[in-house]
Structures are given as C-alpha cells and as structure tokens.
N, C-alpha and C. Protein backbone atom coordinates (compact mmCIF):
# COMPACT_ATOMS: atom_id res chain seq x y z
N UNK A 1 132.31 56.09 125.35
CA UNK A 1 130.96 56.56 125.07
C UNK A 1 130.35 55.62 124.04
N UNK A 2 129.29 55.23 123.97
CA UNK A 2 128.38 54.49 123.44
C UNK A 2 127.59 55.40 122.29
N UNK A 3 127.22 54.39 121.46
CA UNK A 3 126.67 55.16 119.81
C UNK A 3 125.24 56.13 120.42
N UNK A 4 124.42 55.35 121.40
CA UNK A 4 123.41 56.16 121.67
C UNK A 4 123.57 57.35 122.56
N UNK A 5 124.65 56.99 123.17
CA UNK A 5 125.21 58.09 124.40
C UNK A 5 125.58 59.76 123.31
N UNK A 6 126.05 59.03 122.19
CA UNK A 6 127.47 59.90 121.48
C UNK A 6 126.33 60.61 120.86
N UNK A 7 124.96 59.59 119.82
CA UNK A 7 124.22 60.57 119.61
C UNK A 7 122.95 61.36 120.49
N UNK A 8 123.03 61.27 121.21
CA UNK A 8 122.29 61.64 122.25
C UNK A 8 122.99 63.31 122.44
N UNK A 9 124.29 63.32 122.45
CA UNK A 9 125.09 64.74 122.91
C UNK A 9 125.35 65.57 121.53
N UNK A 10 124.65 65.06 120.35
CA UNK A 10 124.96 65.67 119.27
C UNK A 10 123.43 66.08 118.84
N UNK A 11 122.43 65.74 119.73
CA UNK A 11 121.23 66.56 119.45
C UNK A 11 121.08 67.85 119.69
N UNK A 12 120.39 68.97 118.93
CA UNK A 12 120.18 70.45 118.93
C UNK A 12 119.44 69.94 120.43
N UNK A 13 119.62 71.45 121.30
CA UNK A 13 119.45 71.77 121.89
C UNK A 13 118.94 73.16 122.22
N UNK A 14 117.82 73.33 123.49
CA UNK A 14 117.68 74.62 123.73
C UNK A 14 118.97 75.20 124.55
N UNK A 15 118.75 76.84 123.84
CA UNK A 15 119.41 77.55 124.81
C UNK A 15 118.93 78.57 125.30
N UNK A 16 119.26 78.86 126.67
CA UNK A 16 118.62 79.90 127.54
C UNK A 16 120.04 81.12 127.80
N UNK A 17 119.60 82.26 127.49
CA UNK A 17 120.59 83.10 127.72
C UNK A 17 120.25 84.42 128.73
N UNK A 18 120.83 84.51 129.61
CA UNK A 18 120.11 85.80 130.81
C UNK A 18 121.45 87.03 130.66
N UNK A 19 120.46 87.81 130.47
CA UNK A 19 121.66 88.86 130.85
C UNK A 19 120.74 89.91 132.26
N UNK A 20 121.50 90.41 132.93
CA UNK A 20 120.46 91.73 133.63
C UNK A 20 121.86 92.60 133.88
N UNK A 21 121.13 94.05 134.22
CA UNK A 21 122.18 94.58 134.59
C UNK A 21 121.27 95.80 135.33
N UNK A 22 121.38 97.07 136.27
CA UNK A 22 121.16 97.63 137.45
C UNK A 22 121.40 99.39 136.65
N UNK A 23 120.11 99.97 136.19
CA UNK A 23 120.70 100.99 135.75
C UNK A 23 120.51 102.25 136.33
N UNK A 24 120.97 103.42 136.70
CA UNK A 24 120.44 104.46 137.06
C UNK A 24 119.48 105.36 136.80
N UNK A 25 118.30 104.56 136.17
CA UNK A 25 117.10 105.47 136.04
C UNK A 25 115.97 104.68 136.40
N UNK A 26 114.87 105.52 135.87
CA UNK A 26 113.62 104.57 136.44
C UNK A 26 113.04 103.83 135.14
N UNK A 27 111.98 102.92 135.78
CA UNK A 27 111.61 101.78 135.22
C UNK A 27 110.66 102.81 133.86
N UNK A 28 110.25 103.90 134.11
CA UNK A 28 109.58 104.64 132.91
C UNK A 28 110.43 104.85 131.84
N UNK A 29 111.30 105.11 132.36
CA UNK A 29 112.38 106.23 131.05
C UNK A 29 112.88 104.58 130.50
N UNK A 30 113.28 103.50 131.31
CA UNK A 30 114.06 102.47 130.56
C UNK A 30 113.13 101.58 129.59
N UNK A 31 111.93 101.62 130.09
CA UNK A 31 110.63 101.19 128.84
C UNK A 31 110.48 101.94 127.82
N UNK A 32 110.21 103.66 128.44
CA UNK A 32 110.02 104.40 126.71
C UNK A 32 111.37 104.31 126.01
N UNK A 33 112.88 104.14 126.87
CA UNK A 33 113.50 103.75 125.65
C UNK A 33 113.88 102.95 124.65
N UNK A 34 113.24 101.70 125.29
CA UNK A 34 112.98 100.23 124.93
C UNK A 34 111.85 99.66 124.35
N UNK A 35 111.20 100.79 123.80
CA UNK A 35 110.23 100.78 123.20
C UNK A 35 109.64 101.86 122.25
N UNK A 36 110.53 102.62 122.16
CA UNK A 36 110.43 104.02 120.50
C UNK A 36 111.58 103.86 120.19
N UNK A 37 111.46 103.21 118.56
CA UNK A 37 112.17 103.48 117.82
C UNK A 37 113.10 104.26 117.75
N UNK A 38 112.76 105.93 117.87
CA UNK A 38 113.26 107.10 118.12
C UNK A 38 114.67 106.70 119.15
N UNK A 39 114.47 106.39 120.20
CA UNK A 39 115.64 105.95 120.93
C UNK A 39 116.18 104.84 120.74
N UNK A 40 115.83 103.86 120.22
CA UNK A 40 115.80 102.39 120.06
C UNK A 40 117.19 102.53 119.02
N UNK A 41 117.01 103.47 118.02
CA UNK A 41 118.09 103.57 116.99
C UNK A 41 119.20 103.45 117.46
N UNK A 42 119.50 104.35 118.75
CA UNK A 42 120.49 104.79 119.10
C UNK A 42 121.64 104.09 119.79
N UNK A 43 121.05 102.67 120.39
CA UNK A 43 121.55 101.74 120.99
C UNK A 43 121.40 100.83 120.80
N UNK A 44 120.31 100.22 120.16
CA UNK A 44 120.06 98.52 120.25
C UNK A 44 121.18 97.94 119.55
N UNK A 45 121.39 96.74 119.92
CA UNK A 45 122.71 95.94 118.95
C UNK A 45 123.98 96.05 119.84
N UNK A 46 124.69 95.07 119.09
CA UNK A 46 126.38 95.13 120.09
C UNK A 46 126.76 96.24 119.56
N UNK A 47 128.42 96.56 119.98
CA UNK A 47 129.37 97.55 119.70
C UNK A 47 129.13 98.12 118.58
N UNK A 48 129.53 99.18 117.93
CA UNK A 48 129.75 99.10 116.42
C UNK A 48 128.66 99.09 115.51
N UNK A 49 127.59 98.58 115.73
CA UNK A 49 126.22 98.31 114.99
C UNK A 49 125.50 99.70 114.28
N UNK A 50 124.93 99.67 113.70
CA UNK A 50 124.13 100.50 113.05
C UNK A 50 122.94 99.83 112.77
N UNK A 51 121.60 100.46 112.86
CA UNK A 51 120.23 99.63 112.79
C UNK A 51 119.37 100.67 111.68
N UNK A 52 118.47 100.07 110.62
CA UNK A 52 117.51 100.84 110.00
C UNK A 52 116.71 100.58 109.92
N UNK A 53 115.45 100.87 110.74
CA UNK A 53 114.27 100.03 110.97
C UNK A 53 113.46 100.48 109.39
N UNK A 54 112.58 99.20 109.18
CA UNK A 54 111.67 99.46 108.20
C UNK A 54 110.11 99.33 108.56
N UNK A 55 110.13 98.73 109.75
CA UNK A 55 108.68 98.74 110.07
C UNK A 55 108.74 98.30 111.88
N UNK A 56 107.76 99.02 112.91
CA UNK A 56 107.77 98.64 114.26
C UNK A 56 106.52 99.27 114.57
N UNK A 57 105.88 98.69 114.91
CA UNK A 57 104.49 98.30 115.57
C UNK A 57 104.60 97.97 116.69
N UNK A 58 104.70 98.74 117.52
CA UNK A 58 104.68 98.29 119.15
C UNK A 58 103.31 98.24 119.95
N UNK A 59 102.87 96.94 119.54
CA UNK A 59 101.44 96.51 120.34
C UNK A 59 101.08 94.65 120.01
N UNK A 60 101.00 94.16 120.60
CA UNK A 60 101.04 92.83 120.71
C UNK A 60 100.34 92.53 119.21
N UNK A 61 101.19 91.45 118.73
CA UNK A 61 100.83 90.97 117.32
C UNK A 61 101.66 91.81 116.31
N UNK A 62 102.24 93.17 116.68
CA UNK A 62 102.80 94.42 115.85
C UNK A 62 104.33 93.37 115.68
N UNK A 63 104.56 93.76 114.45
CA UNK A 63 106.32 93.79 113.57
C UNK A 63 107.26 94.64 114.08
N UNK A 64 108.24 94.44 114.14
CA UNK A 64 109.79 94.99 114.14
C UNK A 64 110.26 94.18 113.00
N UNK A 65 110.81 95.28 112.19
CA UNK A 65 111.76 94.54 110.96
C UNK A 65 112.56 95.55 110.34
N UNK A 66 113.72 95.19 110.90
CA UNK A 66 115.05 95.84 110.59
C UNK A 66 116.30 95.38 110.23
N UNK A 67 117.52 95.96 109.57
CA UNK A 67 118.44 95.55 109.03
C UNK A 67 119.52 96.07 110.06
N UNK A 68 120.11 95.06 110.66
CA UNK A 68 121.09 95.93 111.63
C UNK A 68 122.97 95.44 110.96
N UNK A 69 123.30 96.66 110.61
CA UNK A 69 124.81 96.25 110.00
C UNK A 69 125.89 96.47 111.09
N UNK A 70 126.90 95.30 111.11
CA UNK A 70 127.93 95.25 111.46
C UNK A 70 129.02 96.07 111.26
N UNK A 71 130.11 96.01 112.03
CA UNK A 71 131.37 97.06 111.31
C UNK A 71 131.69 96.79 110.54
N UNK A 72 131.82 95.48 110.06
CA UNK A 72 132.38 94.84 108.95
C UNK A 72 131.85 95.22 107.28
N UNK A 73 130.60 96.00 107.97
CA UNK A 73 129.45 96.23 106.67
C UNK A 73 128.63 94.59 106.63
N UNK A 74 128.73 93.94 107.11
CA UNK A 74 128.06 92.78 106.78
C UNK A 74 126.18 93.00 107.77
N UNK A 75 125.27 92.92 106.93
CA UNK A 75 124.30 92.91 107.09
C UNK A 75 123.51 92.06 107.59
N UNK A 76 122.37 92.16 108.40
CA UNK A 76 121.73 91.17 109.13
C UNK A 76 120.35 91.60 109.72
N UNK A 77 119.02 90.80 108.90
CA UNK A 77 117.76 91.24 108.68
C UNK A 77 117.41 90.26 109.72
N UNK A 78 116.47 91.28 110.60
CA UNK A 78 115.51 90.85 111.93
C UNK A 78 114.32 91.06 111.85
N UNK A 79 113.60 90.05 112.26
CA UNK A 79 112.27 90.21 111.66
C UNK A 79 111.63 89.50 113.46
N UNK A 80 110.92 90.87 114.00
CA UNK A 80 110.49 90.24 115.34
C UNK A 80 109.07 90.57 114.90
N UNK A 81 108.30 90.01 116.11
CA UNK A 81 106.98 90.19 116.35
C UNK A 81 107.00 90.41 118.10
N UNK A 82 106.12 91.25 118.66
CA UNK A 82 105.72 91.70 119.85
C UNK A 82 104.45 90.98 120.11
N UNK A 83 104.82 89.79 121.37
CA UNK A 83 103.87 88.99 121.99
C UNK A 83 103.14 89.88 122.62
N UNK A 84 103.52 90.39 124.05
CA UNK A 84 102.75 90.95 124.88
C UNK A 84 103.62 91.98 125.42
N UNK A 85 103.21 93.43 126.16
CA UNK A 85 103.57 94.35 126.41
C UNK A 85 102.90 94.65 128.24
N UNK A 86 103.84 94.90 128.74
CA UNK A 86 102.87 95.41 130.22
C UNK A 86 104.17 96.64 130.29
N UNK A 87 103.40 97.88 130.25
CA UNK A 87 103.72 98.63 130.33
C UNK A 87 103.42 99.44 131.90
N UNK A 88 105.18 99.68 132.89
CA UNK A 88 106.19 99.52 131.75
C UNK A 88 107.45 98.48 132.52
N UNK A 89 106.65 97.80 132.68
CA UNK A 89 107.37 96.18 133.21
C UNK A 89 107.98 95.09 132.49
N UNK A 90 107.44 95.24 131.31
CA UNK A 90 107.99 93.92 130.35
C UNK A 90 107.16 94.25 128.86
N UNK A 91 108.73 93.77 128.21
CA UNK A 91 108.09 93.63 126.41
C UNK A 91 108.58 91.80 126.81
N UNK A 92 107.66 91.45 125.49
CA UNK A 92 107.98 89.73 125.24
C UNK A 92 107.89 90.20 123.60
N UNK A 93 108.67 89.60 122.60
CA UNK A 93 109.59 89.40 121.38
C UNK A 93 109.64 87.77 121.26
N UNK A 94 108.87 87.83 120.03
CA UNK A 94 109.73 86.60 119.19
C UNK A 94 109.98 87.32 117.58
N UNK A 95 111.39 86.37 117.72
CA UNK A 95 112.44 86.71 116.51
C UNK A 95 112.40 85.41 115.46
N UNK A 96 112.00 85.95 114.29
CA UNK A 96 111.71 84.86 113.63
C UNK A 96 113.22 85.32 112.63
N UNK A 97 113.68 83.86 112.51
CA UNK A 97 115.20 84.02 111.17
C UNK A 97 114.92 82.35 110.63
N UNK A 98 115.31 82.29 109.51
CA UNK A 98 115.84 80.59 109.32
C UNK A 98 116.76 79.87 109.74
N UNK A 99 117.81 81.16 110.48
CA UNK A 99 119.44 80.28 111.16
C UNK A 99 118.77 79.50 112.17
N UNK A 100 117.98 80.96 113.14
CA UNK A 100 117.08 80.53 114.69
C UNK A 100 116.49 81.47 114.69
N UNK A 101 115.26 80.98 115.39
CA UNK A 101 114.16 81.62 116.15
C UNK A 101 114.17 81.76 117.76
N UNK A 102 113.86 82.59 118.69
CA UNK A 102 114.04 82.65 119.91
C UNK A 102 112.82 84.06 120.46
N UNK A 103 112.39 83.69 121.55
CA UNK A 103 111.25 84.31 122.23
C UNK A 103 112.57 85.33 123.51
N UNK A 104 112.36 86.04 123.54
CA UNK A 104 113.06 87.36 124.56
C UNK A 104 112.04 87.70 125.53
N UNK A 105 112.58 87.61 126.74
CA UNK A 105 111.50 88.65 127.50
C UNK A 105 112.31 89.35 128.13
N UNK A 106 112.10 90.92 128.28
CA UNK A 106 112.87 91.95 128.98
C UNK A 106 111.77 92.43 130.12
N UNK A 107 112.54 92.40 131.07
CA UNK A 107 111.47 93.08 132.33
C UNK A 107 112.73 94.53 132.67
N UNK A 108 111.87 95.11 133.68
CA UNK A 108 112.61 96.46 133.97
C UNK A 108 111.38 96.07 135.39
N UNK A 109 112.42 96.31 136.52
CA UNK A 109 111.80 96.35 137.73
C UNK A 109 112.57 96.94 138.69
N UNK A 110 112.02 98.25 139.65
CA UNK A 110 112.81 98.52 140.68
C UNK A 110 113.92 98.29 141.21
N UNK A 111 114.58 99.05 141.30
CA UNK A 111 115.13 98.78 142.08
C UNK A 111 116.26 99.70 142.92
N UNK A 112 116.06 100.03 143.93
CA UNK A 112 116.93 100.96 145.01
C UNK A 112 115.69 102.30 143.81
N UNK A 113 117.25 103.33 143.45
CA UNK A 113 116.76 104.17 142.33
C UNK A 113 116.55 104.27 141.63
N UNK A 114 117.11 103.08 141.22
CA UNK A 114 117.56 102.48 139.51
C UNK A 114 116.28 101.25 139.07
N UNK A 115 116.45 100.98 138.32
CA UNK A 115 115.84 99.64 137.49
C UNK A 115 116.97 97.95 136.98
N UNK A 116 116.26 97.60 137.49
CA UNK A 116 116.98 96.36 137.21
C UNK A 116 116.34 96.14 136.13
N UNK A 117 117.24 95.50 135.02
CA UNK A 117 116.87 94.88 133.99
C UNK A 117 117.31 93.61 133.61
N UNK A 118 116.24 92.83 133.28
CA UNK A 118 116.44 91.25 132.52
C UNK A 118 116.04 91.17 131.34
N UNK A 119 117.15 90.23 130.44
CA UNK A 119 116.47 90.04 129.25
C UNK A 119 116.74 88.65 129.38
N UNK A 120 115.82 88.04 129.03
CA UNK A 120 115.81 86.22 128.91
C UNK A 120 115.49 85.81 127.13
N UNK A 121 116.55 85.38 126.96
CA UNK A 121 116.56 84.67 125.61
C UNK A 121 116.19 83.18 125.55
N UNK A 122 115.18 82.56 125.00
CA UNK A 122 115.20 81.08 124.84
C UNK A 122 115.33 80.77 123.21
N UNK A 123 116.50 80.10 122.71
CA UNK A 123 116.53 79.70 121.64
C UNK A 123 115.91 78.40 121.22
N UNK A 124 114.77 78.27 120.45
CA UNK A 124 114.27 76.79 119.82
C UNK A 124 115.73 76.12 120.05
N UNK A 125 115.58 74.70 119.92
CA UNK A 125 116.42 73.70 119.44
C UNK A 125 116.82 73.66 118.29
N UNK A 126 118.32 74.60 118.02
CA UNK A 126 119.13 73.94 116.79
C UNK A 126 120.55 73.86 116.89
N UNK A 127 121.01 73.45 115.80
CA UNK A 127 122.28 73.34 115.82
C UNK A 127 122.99 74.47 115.70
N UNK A 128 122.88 75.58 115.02
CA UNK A 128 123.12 77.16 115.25
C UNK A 128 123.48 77.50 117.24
N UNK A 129 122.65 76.96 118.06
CA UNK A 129 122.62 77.31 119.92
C UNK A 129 124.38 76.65 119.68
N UNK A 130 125.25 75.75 119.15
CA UNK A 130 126.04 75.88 119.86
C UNK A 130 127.07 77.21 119.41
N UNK A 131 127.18 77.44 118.39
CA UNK A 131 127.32 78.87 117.95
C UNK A 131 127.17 80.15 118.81
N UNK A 132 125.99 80.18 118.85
CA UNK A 132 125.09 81.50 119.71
C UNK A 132 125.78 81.58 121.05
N UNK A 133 125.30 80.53 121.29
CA UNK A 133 126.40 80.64 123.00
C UNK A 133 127.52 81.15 123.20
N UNK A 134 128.65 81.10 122.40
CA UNK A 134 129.73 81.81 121.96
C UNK A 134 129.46 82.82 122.02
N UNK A 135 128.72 83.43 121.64
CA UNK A 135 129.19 85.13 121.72
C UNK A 135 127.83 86.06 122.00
N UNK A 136 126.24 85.23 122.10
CA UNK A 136 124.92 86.32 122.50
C UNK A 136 125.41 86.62 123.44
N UNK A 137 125.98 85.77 125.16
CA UNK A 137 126.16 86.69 126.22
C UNK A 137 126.71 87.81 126.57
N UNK A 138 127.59 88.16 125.50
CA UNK A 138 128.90 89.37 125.59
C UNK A 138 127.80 90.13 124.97
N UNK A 139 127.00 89.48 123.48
CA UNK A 139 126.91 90.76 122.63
C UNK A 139 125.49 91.51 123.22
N UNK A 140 124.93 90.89 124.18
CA UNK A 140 123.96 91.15 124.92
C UNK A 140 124.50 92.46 126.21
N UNK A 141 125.64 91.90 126.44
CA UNK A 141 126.27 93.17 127.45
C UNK A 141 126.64 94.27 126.51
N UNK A 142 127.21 93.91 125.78
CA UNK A 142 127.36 95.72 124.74
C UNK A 142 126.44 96.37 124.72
N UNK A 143 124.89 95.76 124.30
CA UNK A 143 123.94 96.50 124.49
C UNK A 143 123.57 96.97 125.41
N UNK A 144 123.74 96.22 126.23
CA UNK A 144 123.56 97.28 128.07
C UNK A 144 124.48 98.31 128.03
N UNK A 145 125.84 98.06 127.53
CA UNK A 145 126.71 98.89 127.47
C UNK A 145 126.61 100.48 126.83
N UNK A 146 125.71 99.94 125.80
CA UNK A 146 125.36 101.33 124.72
C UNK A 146 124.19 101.77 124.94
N UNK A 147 122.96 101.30 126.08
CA UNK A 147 122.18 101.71 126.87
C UNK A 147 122.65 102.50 127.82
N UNK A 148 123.19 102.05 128.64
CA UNK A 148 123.91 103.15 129.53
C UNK A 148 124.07 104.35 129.04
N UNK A 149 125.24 104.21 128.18
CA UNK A 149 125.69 105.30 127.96
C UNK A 149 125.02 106.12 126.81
N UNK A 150 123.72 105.67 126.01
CA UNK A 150 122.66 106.36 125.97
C UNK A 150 121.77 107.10 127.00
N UNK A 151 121.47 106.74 127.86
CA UNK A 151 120.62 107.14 129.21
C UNK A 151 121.71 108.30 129.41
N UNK A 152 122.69 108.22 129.78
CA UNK A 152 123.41 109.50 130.22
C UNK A 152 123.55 110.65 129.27
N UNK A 153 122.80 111.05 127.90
CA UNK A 153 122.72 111.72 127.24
C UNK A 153 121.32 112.40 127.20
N UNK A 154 120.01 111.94 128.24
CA UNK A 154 119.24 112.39 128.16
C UNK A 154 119.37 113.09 129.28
C-alpha cells in the first residue's frame, strides 16, 4: 500500500446504519408510540437503559433532550432536534453530540397487519463511525426488542 492509498483508508468516513423490523400492530399505534414521551420512556434505548427526558417538543424545529443511563450507571446526554414529521409515516431526527452527529429517519409503513419499520441512521464523517459500527446495529435491535415487547402490554 502506498502513503496516499494508506492515507486515503484512514479518512473519517460516513456511516449508514439500517435497521427494520415487521411488527404486529398498526402504523397508528407504532407512531403514537414513537412519538409521546409517555410511551417513549418505556422503551427507547438498548437493553438495560433507563431514559429521563428534560424537554420534547414534537413538531418540526421542537427539542428532545434527555439523559439516558446505562446499567453500568454511566450516563449519556442526547440532545435531538425534530426535522420533519408526517404523521403517521415518518419522524426525521437530528442528534446533535460532540463525539457525532447523525440525522435518523424512522418510517412505519404497512404492512400485511403489521407495520414495517425502518430506521436509517446517517452518521457525519468521523472518526468515532469506526466505533459506532461496532455495536449501533445490535443496539438498534434491542430497541425493537423493547418495542415489541412494549406493544404487547397495551
């Protein structure tokens, strides 16, 4: 490998992260829960998580800013903003941090009985994406995981 080759593969990079998954309800109930707080508590985040929102404004230009703690007790402040809303088809999220910043779009669309859901992560270019990659795709399925099995409690 060559000096320009070598630095060429050591530039930050974007990353794109997809998760979807097929749930048994409809596209209403999986928006209002993906969008009140009230339920939002109950699941958002991987395994283990605990969330305390301090402020959410759900209307384009509106804040999300919350502290979501780990099992470990180790803490971790999110500070989103809500691009655009089509209700109840899609929220768009950007997450502003100093590690990384990244724009989310979640759709909820038909499907059979159920709703299919996508969430698309694009991370700016940094050196943090090779990190992230490691472990957003899993920690992105927990949350489907603790969605689910939220939905089956209503």
């Amino acid at each position: 490998m060559n000096e320009t080759t070598d630095r060429a593969s050591q530039e930050p990079k974007v990353l794109e992260v997809v998760n979807t998954r097929v749930f048994n309800a409809p596209c209403e109930l999986i928006f209002e829960v993906s969008s009140n707080p009230q339920h939002l508590i109950h699941w958002w985040g991987p395994s283990d998580f605990t969330n305390t929102f301090q402020e959410f404004a759900f209307h384009p230009g509106g804040k999300w800013r919350f502290v979501m703690q780990g099992p470990d007790g180790k803490k971790y402040p999110q500070d989103k903003e809500f691009v655009e809303i089509i209700e109840p088809c899609c929220i768009v999220l950007r997450h502003h941090q100093h590690e990384h910043n990244f724009d989310m779009v979640m759709t909820f669309a038909e499907q059979g009985e159920g709703t299919l859901v996508t969430w698309r992560m694009v991370f700016e270019a940094s050196p943090q994406n090779v990190h992230l990659e490691s472990f957003i795709p899993a920690a992105n399925e927990q949350n489907f995981d603790r969605l689910e099995a939220y939905l089956k409690t209503l």
